[in-house]
PDB file of N, CA and C in Angstrom:
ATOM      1  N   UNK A   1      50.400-173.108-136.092  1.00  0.00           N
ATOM      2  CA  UNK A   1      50.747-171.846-136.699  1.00  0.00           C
ATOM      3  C   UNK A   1      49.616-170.854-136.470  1.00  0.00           C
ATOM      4  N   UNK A   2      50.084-169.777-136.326  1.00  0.00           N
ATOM      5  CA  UNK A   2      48.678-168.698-135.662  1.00  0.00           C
ATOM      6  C   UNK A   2      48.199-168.223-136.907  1.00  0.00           C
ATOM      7  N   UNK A   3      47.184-168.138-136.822  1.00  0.00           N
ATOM      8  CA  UNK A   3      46.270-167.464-137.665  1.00  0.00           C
ATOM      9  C   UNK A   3      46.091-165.919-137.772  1.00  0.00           C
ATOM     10  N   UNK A   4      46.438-165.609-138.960  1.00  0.00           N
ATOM     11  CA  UNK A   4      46.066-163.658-138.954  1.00  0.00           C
ATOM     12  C   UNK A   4      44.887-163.356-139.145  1.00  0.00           C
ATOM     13  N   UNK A   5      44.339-162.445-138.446  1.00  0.00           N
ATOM     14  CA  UNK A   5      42.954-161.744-138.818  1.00  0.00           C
ATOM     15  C   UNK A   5      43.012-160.207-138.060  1.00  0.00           C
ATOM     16  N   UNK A   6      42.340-159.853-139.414  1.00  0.00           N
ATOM     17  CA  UNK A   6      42.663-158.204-139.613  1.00  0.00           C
ATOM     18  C   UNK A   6      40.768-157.586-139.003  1.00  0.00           C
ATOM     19  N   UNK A   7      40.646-156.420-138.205  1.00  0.00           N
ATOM     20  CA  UNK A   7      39.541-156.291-137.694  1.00  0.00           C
ATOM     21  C   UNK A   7      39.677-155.068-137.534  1.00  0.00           C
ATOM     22  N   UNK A   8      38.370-154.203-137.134  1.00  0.00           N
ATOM     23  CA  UNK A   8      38.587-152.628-137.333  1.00  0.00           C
ATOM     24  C   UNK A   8      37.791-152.419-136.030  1.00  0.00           C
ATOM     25  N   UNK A   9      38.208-151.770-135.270  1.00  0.00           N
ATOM     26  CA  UNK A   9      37.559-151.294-133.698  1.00  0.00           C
ATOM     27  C   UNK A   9      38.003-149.726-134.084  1.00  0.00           C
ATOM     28  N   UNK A  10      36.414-148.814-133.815  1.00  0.00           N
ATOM     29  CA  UNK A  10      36.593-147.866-134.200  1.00  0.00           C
ATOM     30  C   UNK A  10      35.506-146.737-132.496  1.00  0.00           C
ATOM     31  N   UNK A  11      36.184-146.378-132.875  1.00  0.00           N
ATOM     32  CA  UNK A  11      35.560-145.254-131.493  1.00  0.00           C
ATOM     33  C   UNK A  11      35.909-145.383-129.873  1.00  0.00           C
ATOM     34  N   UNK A  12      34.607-145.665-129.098  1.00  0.00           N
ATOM     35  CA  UNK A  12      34.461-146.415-128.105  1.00  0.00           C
ATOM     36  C   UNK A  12      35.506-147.149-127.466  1.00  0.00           C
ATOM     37  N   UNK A  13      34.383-148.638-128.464  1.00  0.00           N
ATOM     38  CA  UNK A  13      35.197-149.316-128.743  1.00  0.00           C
ATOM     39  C   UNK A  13      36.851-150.096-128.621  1.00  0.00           C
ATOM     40  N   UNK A  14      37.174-149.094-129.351  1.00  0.00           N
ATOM     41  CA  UNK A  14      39.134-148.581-129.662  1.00  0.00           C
ATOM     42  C   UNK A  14      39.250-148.253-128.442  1.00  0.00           C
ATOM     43  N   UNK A  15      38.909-147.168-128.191  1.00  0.00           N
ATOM     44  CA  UNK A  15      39.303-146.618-126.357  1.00  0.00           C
ATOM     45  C   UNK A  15      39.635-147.532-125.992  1.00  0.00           C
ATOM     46  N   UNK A  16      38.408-148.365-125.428  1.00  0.00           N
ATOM     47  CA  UNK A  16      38.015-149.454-124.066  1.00  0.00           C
ATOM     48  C   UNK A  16      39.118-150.232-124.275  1.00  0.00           C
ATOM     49  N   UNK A  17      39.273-151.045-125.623  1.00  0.00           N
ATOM     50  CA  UNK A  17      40.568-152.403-125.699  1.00  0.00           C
ATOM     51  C   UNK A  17      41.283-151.501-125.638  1.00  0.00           C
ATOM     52  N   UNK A  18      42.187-150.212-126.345  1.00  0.00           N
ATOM     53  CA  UNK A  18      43.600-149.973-125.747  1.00  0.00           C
ATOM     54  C   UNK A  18      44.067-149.333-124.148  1.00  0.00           C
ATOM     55  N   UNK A  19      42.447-148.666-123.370  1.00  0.00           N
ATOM     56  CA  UNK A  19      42.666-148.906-122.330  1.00  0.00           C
ATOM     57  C   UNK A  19      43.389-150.015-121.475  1.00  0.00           C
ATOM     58  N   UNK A  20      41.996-151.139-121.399  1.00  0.00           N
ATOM     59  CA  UNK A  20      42.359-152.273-121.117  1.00  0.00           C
ATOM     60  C   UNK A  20      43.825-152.759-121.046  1.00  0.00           C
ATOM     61  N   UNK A  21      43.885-153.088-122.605  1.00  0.00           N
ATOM     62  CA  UNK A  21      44.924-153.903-122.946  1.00  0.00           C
ATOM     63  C   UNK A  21      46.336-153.341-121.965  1.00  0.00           C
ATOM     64  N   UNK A  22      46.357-151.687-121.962  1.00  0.00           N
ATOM     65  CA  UNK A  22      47.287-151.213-120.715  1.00  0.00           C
ATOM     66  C   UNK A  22      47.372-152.035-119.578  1.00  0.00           C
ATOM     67  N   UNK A  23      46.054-151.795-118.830  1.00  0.00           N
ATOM     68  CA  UNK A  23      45.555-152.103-117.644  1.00  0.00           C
ATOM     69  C   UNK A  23      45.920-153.736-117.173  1.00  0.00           C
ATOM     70  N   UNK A  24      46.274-154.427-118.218  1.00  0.00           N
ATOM     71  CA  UNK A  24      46.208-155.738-118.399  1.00  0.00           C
ATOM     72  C   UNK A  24      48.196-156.033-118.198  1.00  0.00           C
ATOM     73  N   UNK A  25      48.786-155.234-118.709  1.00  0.00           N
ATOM     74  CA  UNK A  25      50.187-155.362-119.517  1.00  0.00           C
ATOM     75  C   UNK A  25      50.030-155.929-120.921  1.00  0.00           C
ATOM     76  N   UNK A  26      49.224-156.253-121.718  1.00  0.00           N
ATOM     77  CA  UNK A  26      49.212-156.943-122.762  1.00  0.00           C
ATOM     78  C   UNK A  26      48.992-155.924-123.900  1.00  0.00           C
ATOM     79  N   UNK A  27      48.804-156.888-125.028  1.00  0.00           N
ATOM     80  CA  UNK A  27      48.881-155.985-126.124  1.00  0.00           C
ATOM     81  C   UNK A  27      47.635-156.460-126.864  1.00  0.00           C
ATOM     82  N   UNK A  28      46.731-155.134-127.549  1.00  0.00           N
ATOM     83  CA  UNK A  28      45.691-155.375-128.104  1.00  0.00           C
ATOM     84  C   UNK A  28      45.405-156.619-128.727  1.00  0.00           C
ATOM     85  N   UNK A  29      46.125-156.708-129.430  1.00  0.00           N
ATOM     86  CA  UNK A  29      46.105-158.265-130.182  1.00  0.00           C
ATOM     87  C   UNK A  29      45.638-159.451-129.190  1.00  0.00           C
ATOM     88  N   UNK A  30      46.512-159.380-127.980  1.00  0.00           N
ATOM     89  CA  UNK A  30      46.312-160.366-127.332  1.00  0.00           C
ATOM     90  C   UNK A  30      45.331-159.993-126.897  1.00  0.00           C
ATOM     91  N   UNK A  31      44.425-159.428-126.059  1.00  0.00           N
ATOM     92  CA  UNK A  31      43.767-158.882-125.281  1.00  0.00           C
ATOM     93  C   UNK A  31      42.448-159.532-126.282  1.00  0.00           C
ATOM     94  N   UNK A  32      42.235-159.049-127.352  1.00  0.00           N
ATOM     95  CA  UNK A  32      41.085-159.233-128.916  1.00  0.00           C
ATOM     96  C   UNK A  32      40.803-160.755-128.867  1.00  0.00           C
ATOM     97  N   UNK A  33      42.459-161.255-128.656  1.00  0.00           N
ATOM     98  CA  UNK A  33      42.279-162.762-129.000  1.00  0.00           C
ATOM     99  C   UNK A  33      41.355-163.799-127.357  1.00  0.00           C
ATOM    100  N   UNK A  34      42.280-163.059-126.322  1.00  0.00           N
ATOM    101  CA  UNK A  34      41.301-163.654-125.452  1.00  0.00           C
ATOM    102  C   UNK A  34      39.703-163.529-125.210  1.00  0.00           C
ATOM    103  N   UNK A  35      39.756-162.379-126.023  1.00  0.00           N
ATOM    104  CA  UNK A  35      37.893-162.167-125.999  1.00  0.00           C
ATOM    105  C   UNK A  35      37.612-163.147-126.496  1.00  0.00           C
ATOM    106  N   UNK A  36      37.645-163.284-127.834  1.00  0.00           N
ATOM    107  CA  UNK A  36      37.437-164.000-128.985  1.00  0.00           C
ATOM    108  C   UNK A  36      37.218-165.348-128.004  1.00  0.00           C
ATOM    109  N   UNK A  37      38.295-165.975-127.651  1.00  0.00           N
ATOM    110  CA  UNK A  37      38.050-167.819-127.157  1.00  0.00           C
ATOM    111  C   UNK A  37      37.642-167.642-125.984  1.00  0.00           C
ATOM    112  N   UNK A  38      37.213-166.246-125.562  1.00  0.00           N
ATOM    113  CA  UNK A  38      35.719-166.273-123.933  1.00  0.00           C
ATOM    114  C   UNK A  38      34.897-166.438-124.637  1.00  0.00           C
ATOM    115  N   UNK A  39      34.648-165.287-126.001  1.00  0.00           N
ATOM    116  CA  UNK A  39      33.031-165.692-126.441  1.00  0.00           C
ATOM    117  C   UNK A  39      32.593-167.155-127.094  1.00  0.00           C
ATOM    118  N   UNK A  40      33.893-167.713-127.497  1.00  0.00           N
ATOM    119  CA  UNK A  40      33.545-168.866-128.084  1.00  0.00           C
ATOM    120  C   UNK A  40      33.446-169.980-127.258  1.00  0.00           C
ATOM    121  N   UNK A  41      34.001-170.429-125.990  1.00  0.00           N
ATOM    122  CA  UNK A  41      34.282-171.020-125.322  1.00  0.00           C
ATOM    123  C   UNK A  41      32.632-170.794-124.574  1.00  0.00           C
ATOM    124  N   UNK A  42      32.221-169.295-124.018  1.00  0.00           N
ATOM    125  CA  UNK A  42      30.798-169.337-123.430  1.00  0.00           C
ATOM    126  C   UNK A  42      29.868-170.100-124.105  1.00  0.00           C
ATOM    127  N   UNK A  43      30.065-169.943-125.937  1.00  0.00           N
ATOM    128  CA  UNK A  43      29.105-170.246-126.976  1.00  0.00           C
ATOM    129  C   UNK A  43      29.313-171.965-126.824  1.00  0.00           C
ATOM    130  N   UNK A  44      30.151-172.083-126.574  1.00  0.00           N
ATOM    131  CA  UNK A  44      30.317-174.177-126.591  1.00  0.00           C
ATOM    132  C   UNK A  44      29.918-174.742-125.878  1.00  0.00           C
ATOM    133  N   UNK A  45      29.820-173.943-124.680  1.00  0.00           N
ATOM    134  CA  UNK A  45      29.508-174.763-123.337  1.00  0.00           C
ATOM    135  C   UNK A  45      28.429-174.354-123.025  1.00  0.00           C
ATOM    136  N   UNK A  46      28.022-173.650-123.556  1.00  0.00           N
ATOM    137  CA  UNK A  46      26.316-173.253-123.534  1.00  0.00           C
ATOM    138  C   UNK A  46      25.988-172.391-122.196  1.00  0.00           C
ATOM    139  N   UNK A  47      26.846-171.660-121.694  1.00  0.00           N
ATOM    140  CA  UNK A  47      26.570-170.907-120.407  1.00  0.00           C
ATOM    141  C   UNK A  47      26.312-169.499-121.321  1.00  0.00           C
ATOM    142  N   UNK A  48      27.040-169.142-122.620  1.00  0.00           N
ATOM    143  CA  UNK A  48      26.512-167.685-122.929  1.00  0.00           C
ATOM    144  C   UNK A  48      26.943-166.612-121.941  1.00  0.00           C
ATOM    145  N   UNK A  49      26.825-165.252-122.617  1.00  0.00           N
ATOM    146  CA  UNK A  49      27.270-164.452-121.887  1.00  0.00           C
ATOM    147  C   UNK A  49      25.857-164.183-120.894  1.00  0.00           C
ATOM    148  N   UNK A  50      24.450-164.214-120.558  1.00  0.00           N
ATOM    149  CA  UNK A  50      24.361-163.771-119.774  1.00  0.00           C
ATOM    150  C   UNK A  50      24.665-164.248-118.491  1.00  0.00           C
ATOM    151  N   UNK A  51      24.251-165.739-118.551  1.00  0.00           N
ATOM    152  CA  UNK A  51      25.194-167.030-117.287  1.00  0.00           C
ATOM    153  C   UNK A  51      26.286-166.412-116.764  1.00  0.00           C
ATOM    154  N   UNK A  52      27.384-165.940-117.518  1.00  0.00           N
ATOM    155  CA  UNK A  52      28.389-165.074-117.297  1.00  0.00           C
ATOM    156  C   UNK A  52      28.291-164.358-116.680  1.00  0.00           C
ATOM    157  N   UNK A  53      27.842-163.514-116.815  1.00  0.00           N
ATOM    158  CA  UNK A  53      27.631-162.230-115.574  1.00  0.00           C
ATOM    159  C   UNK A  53      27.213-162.156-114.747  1.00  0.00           C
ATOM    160  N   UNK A  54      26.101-162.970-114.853  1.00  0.00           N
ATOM    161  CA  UNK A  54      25.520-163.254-113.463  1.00  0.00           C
ATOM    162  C   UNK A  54      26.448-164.143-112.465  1.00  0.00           C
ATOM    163  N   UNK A  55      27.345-165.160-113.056  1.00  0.00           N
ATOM    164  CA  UNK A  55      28.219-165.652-112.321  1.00  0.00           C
ATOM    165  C   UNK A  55      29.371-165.011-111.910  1.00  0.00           C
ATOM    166  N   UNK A  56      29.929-163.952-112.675  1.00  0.00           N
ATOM    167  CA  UNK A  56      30.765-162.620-112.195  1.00  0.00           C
ATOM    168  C   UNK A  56      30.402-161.652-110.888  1.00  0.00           C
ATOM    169  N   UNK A  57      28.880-161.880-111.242  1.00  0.00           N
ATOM    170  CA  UNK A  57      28.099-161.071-109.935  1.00  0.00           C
ATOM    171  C   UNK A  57      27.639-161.413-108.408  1.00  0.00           C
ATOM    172  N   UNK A  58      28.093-162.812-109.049  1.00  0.00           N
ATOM    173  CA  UNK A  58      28.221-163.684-107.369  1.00  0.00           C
ATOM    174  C   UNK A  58      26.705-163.977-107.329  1.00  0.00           C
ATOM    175  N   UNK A  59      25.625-164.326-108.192  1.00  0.00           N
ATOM    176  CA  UNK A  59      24.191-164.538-108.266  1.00  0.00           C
ATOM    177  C   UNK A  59      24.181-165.906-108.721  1.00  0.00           C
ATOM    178  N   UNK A  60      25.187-166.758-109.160  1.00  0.00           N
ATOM    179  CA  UNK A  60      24.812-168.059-109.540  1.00  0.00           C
ATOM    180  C   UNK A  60      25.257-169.107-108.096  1.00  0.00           C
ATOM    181  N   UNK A  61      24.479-169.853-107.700  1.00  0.00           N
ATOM    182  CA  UNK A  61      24.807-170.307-106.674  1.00  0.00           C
ATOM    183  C   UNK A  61      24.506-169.479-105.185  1.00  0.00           C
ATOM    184  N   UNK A  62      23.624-168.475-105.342  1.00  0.00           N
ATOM    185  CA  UNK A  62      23.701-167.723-103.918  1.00  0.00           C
ATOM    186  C   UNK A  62      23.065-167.898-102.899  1.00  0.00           C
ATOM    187  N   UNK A  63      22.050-168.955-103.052  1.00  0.00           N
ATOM    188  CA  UNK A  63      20.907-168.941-102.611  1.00  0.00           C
ATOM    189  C   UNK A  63      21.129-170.612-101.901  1.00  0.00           C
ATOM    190  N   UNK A  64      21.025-170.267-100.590  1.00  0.00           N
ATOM    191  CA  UNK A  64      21.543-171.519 -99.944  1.00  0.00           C
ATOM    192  C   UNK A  64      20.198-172.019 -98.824  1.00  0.00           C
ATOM    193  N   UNK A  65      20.475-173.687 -99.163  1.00  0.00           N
ATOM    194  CA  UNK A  65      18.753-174.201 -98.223  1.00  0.00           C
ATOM    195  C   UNK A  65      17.858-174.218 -99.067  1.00  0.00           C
ATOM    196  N   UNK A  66      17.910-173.690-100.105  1.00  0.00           N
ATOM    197  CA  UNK A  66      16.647-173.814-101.552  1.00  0.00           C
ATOM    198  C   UNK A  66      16.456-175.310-102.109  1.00  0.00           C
ATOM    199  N   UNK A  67      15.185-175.496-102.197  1.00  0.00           N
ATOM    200  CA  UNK A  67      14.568-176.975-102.697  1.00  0.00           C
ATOM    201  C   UNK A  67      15.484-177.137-103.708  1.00  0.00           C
ATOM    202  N   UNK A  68      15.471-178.493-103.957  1.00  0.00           N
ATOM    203  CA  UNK A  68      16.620-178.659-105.330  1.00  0.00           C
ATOM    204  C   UNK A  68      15.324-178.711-106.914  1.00  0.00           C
ATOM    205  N   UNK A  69      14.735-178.140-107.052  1.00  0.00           N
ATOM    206  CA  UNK A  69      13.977-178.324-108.068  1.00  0.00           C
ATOM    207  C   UNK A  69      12.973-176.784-107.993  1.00  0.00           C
ATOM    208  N   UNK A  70      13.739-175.716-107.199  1.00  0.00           N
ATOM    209  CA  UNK A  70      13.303-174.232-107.179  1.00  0.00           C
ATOM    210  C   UNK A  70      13.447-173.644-108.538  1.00  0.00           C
ATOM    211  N   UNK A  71      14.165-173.685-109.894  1.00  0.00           N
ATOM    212  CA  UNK A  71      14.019-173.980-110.798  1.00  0.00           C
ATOM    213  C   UNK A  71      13.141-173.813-112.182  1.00  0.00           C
ATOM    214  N   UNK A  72      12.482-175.279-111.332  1.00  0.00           N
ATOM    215  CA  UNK A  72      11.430-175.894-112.642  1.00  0.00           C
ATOM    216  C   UNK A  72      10.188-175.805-111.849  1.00  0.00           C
ATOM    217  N   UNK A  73      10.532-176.197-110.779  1.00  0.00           N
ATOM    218  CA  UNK A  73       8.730-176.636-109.720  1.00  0.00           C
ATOM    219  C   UNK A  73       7.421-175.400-109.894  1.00  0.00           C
ATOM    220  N   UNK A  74       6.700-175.364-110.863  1.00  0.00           N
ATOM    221  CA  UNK A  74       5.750-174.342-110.842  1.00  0.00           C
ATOM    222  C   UNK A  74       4.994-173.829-109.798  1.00  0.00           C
ATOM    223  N   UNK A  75       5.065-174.840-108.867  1.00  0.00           N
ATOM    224  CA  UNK A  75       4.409-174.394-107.591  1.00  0.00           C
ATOM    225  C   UNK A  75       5.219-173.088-107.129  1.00  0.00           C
ATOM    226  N   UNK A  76       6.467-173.355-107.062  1.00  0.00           N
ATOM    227  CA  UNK A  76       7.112-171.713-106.431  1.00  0.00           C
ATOM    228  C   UNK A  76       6.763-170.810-107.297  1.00  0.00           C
ATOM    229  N   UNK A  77       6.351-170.595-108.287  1.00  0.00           N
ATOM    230  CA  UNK A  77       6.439-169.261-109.402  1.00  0.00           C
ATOM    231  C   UNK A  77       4.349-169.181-109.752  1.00  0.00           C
ATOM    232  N   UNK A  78       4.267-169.882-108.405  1.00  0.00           N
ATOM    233  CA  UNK A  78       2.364-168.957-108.634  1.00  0.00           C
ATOM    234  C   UNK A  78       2.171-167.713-108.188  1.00  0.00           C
ATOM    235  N   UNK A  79       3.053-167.244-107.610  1.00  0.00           N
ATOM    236  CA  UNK A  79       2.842-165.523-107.209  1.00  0.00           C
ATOM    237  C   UNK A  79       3.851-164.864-107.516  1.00  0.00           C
ATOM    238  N   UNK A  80       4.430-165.389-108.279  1.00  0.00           N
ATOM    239  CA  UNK A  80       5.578-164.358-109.185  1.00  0.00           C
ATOM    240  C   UNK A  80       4.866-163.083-109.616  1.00  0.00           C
ATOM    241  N   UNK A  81       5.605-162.037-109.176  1.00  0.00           N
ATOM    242  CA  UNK A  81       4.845-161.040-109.591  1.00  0.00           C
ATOM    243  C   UNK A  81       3.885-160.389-109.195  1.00  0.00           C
ATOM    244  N   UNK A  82       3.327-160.982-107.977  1.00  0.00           N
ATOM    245  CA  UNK A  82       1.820-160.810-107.543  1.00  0.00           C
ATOM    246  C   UNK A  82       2.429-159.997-105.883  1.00  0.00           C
ATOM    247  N   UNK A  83       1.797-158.726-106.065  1.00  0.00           N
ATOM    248  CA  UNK A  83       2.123-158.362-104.459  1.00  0.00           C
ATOM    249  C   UNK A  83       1.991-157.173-104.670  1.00  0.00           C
TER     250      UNK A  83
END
C-alpha cells in the first residue's frame, strides 16, 4: 500500500520539478518519488551523490593502463600539486 507524504517545494525549486516532471511525461509526484529512492538507494550503497556525478560525467573508470593501486599507492601523489 503506498504511502502518503505531503512536502512543500517552493520557488526554484517548484519550477525545476514541474519543468522536469513535463520533460519526463510524468507527474510531480512521481518524478519527487523517484528522487527520493535515487537519494536513498545512493545513501545504501554508499556511492553518494558525489560518485554520482562523476559517474554521469564519464570520469569514473576513464583512465585506462593505470596501476591497479593508483588510488591508495602514495608514491603517485608525491607531487600532487607541485609544478
Amino acid at each position: 500500500m503506498p504511502k502518503k507524504a505531503a512536502i512543500t517545494v517552493d520557488g526554484d525549486l517548484g519550477r525545476r520539478v514541474s519543468e522536469r516532471a513535463r520533460a519526463e511525461g510524468t507527474t510531480e509526484a512521481q518524478l519527487i518519488a523517484k528522487a527520493v529512492e535515487a537519494y536513498l538507494a545512493a545513501r545504501q550503497d554508499g556511492t553518494g551523490e558525489p560518485y554520482q556525478r562523476m559517474e554521469q560525467a564519464g570520469l569514473i573508470g576513464c583512465v585506462e593502463d593505470a596501476p591497479a593501486d593508483l588510488s591508495t599507492n602514495p608514491e603517485y601523489l608525491e607531487d600532487l600539486g607541485r609544478g
